[in-house]
Protein backbone atom coordinates (compact mmCIF):
# COMPACT_ATOMS: atom_id res chain seq x y z
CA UNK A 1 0.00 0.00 0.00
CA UNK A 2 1.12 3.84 -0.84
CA UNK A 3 -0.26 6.81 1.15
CA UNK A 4 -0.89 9.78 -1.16
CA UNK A 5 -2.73 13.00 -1.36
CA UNK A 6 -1.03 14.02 1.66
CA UNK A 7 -2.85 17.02 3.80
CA UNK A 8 -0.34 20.15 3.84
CA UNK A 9 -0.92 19.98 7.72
CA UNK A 10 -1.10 16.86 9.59
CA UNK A 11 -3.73 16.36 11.95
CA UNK A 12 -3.81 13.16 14.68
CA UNK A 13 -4.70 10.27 13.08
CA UNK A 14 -7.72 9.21 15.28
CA UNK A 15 -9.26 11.51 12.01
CA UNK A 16 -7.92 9.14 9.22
CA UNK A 17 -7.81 11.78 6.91
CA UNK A 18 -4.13 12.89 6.62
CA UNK A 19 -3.20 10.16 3.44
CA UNK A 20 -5.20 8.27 0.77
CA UNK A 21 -3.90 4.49 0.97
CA UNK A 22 -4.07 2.87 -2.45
CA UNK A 23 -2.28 -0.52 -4.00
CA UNK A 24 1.04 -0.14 -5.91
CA UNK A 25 -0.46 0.54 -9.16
CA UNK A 26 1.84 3.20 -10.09
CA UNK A 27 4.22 1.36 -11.61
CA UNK A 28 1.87 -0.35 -13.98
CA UNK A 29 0.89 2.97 -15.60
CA UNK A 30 1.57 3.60 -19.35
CA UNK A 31 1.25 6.90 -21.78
CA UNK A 32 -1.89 7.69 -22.83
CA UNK A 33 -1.90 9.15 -26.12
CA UNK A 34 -5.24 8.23 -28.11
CA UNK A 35 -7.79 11.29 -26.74
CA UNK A 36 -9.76 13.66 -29.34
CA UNK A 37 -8.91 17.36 -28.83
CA UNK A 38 -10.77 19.91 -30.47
CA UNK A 39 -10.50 23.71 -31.21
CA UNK A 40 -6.89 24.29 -29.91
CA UNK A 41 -3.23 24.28 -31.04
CA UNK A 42 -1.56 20.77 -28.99
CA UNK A 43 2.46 20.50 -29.17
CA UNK A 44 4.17 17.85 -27.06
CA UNK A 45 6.64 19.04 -24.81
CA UNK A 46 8.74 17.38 -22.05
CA UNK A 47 7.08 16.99 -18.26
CA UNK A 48 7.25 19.48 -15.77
CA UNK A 49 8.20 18.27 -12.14
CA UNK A 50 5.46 18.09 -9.47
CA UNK A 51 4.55 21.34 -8.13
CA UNK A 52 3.17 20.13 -4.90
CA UNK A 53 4.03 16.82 -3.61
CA UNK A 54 0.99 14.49 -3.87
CA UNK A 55 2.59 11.06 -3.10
CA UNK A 56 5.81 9.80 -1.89
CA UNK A 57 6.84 8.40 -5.39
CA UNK A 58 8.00 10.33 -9.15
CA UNK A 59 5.44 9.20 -11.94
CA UNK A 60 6.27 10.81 -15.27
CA UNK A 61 4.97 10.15 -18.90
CA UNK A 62 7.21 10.42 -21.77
CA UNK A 63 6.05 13.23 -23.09
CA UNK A 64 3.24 16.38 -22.20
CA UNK A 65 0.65 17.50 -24.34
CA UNK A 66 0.72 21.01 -23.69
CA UNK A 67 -2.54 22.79 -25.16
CA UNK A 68 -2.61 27.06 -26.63
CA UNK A 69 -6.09 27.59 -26.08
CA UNK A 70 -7.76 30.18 -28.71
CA UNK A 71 -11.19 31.96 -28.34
CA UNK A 72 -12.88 29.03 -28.83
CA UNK A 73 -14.34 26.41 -26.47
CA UNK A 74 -12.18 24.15 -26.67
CA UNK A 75 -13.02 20.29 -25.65
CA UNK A 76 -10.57 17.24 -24.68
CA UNK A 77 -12.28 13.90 -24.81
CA UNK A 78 -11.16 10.49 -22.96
CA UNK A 79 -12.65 7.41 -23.65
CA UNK A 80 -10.78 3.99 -22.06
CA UNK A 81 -11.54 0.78 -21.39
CA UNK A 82 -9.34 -2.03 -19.68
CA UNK A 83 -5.69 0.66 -19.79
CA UNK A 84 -4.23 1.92 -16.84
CA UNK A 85 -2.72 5.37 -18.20
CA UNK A 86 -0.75 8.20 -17.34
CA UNK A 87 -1.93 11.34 -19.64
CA UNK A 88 -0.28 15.22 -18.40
CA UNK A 89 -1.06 18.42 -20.62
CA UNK A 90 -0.42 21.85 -19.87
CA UNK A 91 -2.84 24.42 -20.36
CA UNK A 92 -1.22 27.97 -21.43
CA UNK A 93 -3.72 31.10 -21.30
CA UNK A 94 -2.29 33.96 -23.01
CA UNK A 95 -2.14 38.04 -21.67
CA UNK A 96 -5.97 39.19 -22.03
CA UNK A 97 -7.31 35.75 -23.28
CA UNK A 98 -10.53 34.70 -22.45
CA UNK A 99 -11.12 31.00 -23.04
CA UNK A 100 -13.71 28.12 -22.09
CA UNK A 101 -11.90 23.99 -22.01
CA UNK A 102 -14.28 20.96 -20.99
CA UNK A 103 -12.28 18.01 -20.59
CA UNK A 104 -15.24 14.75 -20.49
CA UNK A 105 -13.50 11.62 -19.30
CA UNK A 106 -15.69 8.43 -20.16
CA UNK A 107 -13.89 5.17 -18.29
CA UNK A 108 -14.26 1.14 -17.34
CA UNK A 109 -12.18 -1.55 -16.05
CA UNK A 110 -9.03 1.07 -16.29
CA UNK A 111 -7.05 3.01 -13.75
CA UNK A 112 -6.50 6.80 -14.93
CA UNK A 113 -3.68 8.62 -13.49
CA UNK A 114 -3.97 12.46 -15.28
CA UNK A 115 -1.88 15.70 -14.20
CA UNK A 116 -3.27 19.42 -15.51
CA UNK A 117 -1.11 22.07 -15.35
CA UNK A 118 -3.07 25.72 -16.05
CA UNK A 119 -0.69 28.89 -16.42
CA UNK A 120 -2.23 31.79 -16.80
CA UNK A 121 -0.63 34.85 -18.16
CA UNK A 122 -1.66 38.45 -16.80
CA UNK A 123 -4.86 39.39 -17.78
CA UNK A 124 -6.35 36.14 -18.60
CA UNK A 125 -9.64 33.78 -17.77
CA UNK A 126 -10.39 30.45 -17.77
CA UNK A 127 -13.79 28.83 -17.22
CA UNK A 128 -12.60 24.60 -17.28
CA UNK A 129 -14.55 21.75 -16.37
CA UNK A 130 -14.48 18.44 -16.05
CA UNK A 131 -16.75 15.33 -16.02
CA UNK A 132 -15.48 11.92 -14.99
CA UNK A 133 -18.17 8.81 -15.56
CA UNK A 134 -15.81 5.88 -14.45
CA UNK A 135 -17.25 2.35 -14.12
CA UNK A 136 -14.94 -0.11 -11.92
CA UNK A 137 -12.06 2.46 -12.67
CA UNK A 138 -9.87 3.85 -9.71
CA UNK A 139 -9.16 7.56 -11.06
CA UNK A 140 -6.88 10.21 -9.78
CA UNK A 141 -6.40 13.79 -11.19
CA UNK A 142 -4.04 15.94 -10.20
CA UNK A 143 -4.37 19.94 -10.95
CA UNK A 144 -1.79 22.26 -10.78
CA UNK A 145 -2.25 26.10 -11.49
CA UNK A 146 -0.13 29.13 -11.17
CA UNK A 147 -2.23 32.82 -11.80
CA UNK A 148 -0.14 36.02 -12.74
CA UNK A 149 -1.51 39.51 -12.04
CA UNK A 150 -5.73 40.20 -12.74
CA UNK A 151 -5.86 36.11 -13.61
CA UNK A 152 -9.00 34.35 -13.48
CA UNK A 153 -9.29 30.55 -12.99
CA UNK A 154 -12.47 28.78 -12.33
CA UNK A 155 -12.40 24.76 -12.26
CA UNK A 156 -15.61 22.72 -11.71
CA UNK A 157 -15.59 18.99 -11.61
CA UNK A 158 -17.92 16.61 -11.46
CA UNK A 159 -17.41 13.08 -10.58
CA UNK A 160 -19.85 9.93 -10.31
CA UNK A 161 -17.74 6.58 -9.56
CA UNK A 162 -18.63 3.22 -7.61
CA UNK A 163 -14.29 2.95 -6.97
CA UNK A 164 -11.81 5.22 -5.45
CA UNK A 165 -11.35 9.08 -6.81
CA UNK A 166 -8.64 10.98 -5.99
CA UNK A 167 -8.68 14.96 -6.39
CA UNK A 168 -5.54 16.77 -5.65
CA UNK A 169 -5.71 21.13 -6.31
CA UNK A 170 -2.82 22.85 -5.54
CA UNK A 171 -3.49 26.43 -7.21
CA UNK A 172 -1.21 29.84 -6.94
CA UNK A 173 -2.66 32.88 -6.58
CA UNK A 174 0.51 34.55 -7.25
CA UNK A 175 -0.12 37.56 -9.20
CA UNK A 176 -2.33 40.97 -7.39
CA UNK A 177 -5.92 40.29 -8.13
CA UNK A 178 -5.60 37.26 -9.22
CA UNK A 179 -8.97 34.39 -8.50
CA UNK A 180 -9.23 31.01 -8.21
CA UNK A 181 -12.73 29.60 -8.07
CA UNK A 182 -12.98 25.83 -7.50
CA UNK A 183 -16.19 23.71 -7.45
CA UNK A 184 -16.70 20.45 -7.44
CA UNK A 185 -19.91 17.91 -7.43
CA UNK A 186 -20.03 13.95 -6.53
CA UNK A 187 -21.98 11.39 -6.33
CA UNK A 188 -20.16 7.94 -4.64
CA UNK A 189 -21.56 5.04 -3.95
CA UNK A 190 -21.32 1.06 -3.12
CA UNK A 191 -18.42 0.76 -1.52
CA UNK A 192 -17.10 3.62 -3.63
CA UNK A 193 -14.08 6.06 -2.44
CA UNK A 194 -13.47 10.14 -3.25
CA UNK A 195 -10.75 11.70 -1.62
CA UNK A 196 -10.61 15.50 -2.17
CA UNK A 197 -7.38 17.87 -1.47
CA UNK A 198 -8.06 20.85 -2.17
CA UNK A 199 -5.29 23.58 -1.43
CA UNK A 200 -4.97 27.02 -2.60
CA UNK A 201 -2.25 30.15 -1.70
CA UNK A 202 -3.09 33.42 -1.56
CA UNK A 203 0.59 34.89 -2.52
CA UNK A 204 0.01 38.38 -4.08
CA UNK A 205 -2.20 41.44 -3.11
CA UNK A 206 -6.44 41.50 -2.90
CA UNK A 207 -6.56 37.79 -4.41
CA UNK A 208 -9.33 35.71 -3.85
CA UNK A 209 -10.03 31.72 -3.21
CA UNK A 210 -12.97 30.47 -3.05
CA UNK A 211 -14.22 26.64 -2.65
CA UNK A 212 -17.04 25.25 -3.27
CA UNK A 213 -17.92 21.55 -2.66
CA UNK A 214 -21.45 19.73 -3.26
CA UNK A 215 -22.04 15.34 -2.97
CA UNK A 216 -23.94 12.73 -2.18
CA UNK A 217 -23.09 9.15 -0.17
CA UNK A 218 -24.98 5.84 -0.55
CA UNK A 219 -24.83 2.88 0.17
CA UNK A 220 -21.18 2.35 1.97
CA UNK A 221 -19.36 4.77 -0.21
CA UNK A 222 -17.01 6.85 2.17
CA UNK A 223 -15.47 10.92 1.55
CA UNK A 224 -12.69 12.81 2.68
CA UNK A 225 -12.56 16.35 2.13
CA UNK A 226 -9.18 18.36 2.77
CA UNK A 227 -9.50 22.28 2.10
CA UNK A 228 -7.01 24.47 2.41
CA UNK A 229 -6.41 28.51 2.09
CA UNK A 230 -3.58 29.76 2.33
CA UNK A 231 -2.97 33.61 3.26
CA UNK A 232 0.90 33.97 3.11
CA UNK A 233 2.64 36.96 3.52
CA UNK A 234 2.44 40.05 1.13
CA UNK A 235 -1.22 39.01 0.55
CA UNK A 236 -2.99 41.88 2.20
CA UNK A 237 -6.81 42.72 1.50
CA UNK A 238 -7.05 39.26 0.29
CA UNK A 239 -10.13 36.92 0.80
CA UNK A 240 -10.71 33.28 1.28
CA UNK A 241 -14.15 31.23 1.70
CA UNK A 242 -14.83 27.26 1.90
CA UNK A 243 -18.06 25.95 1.86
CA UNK A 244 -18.24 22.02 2.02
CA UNK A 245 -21.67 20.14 2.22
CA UNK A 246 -22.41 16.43 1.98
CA UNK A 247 -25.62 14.47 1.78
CA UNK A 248 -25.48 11.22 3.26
CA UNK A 249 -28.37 8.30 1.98
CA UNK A 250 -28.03 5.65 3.61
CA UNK A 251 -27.11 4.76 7.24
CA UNK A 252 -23.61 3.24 6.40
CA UNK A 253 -22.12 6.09 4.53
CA UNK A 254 -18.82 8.11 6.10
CA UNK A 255 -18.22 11.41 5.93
CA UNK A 256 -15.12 13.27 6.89
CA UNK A 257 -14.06 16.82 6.52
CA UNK A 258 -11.45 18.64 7.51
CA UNK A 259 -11.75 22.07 6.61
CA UNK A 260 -8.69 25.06 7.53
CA UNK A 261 -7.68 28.32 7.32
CA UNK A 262 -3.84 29.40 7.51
CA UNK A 263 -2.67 32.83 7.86
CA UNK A 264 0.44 34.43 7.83
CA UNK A 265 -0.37 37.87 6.70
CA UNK A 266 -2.47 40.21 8.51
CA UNK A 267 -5.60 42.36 6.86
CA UNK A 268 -7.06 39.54 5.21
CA UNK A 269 -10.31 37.83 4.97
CA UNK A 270 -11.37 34.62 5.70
CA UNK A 271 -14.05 31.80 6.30
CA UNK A 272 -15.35 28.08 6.18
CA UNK A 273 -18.55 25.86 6.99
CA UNK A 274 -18.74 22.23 6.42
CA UNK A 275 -21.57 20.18 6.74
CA UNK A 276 -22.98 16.28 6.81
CA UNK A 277 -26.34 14.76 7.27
CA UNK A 278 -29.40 13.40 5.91
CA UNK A 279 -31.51 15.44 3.80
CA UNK A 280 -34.38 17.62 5.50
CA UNK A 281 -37.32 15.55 6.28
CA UNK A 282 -39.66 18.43 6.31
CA UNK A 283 -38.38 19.09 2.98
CA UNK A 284 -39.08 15.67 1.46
CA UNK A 285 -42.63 15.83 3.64
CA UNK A 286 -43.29 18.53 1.32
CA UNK A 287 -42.69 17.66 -1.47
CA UNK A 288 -44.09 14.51 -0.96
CA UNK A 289 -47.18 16.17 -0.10
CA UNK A 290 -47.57 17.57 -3.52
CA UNK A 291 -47.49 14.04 -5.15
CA UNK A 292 -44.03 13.22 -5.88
CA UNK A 293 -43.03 9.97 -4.44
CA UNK A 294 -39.57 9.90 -2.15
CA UNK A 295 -37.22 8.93 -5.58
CA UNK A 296 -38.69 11.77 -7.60
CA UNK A 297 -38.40 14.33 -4.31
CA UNK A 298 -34.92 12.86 -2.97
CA UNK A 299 -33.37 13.73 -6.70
CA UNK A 300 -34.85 16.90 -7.22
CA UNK A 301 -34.09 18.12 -3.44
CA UNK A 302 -30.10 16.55 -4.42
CA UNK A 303 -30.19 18.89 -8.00
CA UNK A 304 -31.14 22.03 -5.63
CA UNK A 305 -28.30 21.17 -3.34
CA UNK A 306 -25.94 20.90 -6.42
CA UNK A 307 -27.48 23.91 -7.58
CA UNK A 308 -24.55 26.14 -6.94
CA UNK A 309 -21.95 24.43 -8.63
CA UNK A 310 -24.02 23.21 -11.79
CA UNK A 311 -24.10 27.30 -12.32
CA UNK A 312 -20.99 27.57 -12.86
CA UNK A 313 -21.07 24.89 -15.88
CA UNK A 314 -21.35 26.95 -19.12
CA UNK A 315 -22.37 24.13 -21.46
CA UNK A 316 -25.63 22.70 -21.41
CA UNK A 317 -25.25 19.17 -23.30
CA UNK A 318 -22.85 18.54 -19.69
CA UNK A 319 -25.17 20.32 -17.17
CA UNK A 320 -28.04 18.12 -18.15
CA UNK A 321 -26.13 15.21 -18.29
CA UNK A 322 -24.90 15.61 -14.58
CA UNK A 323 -28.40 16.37 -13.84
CA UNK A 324 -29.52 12.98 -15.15
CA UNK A 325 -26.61 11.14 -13.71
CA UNK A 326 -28.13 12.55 -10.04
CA UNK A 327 -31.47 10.67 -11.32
CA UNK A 328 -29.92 7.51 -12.52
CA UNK A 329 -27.96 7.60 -8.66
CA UNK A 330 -31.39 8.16 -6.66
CA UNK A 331 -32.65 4.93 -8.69
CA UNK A 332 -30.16 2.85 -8.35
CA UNK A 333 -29.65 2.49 -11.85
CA UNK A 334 -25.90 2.50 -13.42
CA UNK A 335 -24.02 5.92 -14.14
């Protein structure tokens, strides 16, 4: 076993929630080349190292794809079945650019190991998200961003797996006024896994972080949630929020969150809530009362609760596909 996804400040390990354990499957991993990208110049280009350490091992591919976005939407499409793969790109925003990227991973029987590195050049926005639909696939993605001065970043993901996901953020507010929004929505279940490490510095002057997280537990899936902001010195007037929520659906679901705040500059903002529990009874009473039966109520009360992420998703063939992914879920049937 290999602990990864390591919290950037250990707590006592009654919580369980400073590593991910998962089997030695690392060294098994291969290139991934075959994906469909559309409406952007690729080049390969040799791998970058690690930015933040997310497991106590090196795991390179041979080459990176890195990806010039243009004014277009631009959309990266993954489709596996029965590979375990290693796939990195690089995502370059030019000075002033404003540019949309969906990146729609479709997996089964596979183990998916992929790194994205954002860099975004003064001036510049990017709206990215991401859907991953993995049947009996153990996934792990692995963001990395850097933001120069009046950047813009926001990253949504949405997840729905029956296995393990790992989510590792580690984003750089580095240049004044720079943003980094990140949302993300899941739905676990069986005896499904997600593991979410989400950690973002506040480095230059008035920058924001803010993070956002929506999901759902049945059956005896289990969550840990890791969110960090970090206010380090020379970030005055700066702000940082967290907001973590999970719905648990069944009586042998686990939930654990460890939410935190670390500051090393004064004159700054910041805040976070985290919450786990059942849905509102009164709520379902409700709507229950006005003839939907408890499926029909429990997924529409779920799609309000996901309500504030699925805003943020710009497309609308991907927005209504998460929204009938939450239905399939509630019914049992199979993502």
């Amino acid at each position: 076993m290999q602990k990864i996804n390591k919290s950037p400040v250990l707590t006592s390990n009654n919580f369980g929630i400073n590593y991910f354990f998962v089997e030695n499957v690392f060294e098994k991993l291969k290139p991934f080349k075959n994906f469909k990208i559309t409406n952007c110049d690729t080049q390969e280009k040799e791998p970058e190292n690690i930015t933040y350490p997310i497991c106590e091992f090196s795991v390179r591919p041979n080459v990176c794809k890195k990806l010039c976005l243009n004014e277009s939407t631009a959309k990266v499409e993954f489709n596996l079945d029965g590979d375990s793969v290693f796939n990195e790109q690089k995502i370059e925003v030019k000075s002033g650019l404003k540019t949309k990227i969906i990146f729609d991973f479709s997996a089964q029987n596979s183990f998916l190991f992929n790194k994205i590195i954002f860099d975004l050049k003064e001036e510049s926005f990017c709206d990215a998200v991401f859907v991953i639909n993995t049947k009996n696939t153990n996934n792990f993605l692995n963001f990395e961003s850097v933001l120069q001065k009046n950047a813009k970043l926001n990253l949504t993901f949405a997840t729905f797996s029956n296995t393990k996901s790992i989510f590792n953020v580690f984003s750089k507010n580095l240049g004044e006024n720079s943003e980094t929004n990140l949302n993300t929505m899941y739905i676990t279940r069986e005896g499904g896994k997600i593991d979410l490490n989400l950690f973002v510095q506040n480095i230059g002057k008035n920058t924001k972080a803010n993070i956002n997280s929506n999901g759902a537990l049945l059956d005896s899936a289990e969550k840990s949630f890791k969110g960090t902001i970090d206010f380090l010195k020379g970030a005055q007037k700066s702000f940082g929020a967290e907001k973590e929520y999970c719905v648990l659906l069944s009586s042998g679901a686990i939930s654990k969150s460890l939410p935190m705040l670390l500051c090393g500059e004064e004159d700054v903002t910041g805040s976070h809530s985290s919450s786990s529990g059942k849905l509102d009874e009164n709520q379902l009473f409700y709507l229950m009362s006005r003839g939907l039966n408890k499926k029909e109520a429990t997924s529409l009360l779920l799609k309000a609760k996901f309500n504030s992420g699925l805003k943020q998703i710009f497309d609308e063939e991907l927005k209504n596909k998460i929204l009938e992914k939450i239905d399939r879920s509630v019914y049992g049937k199979s993502f």
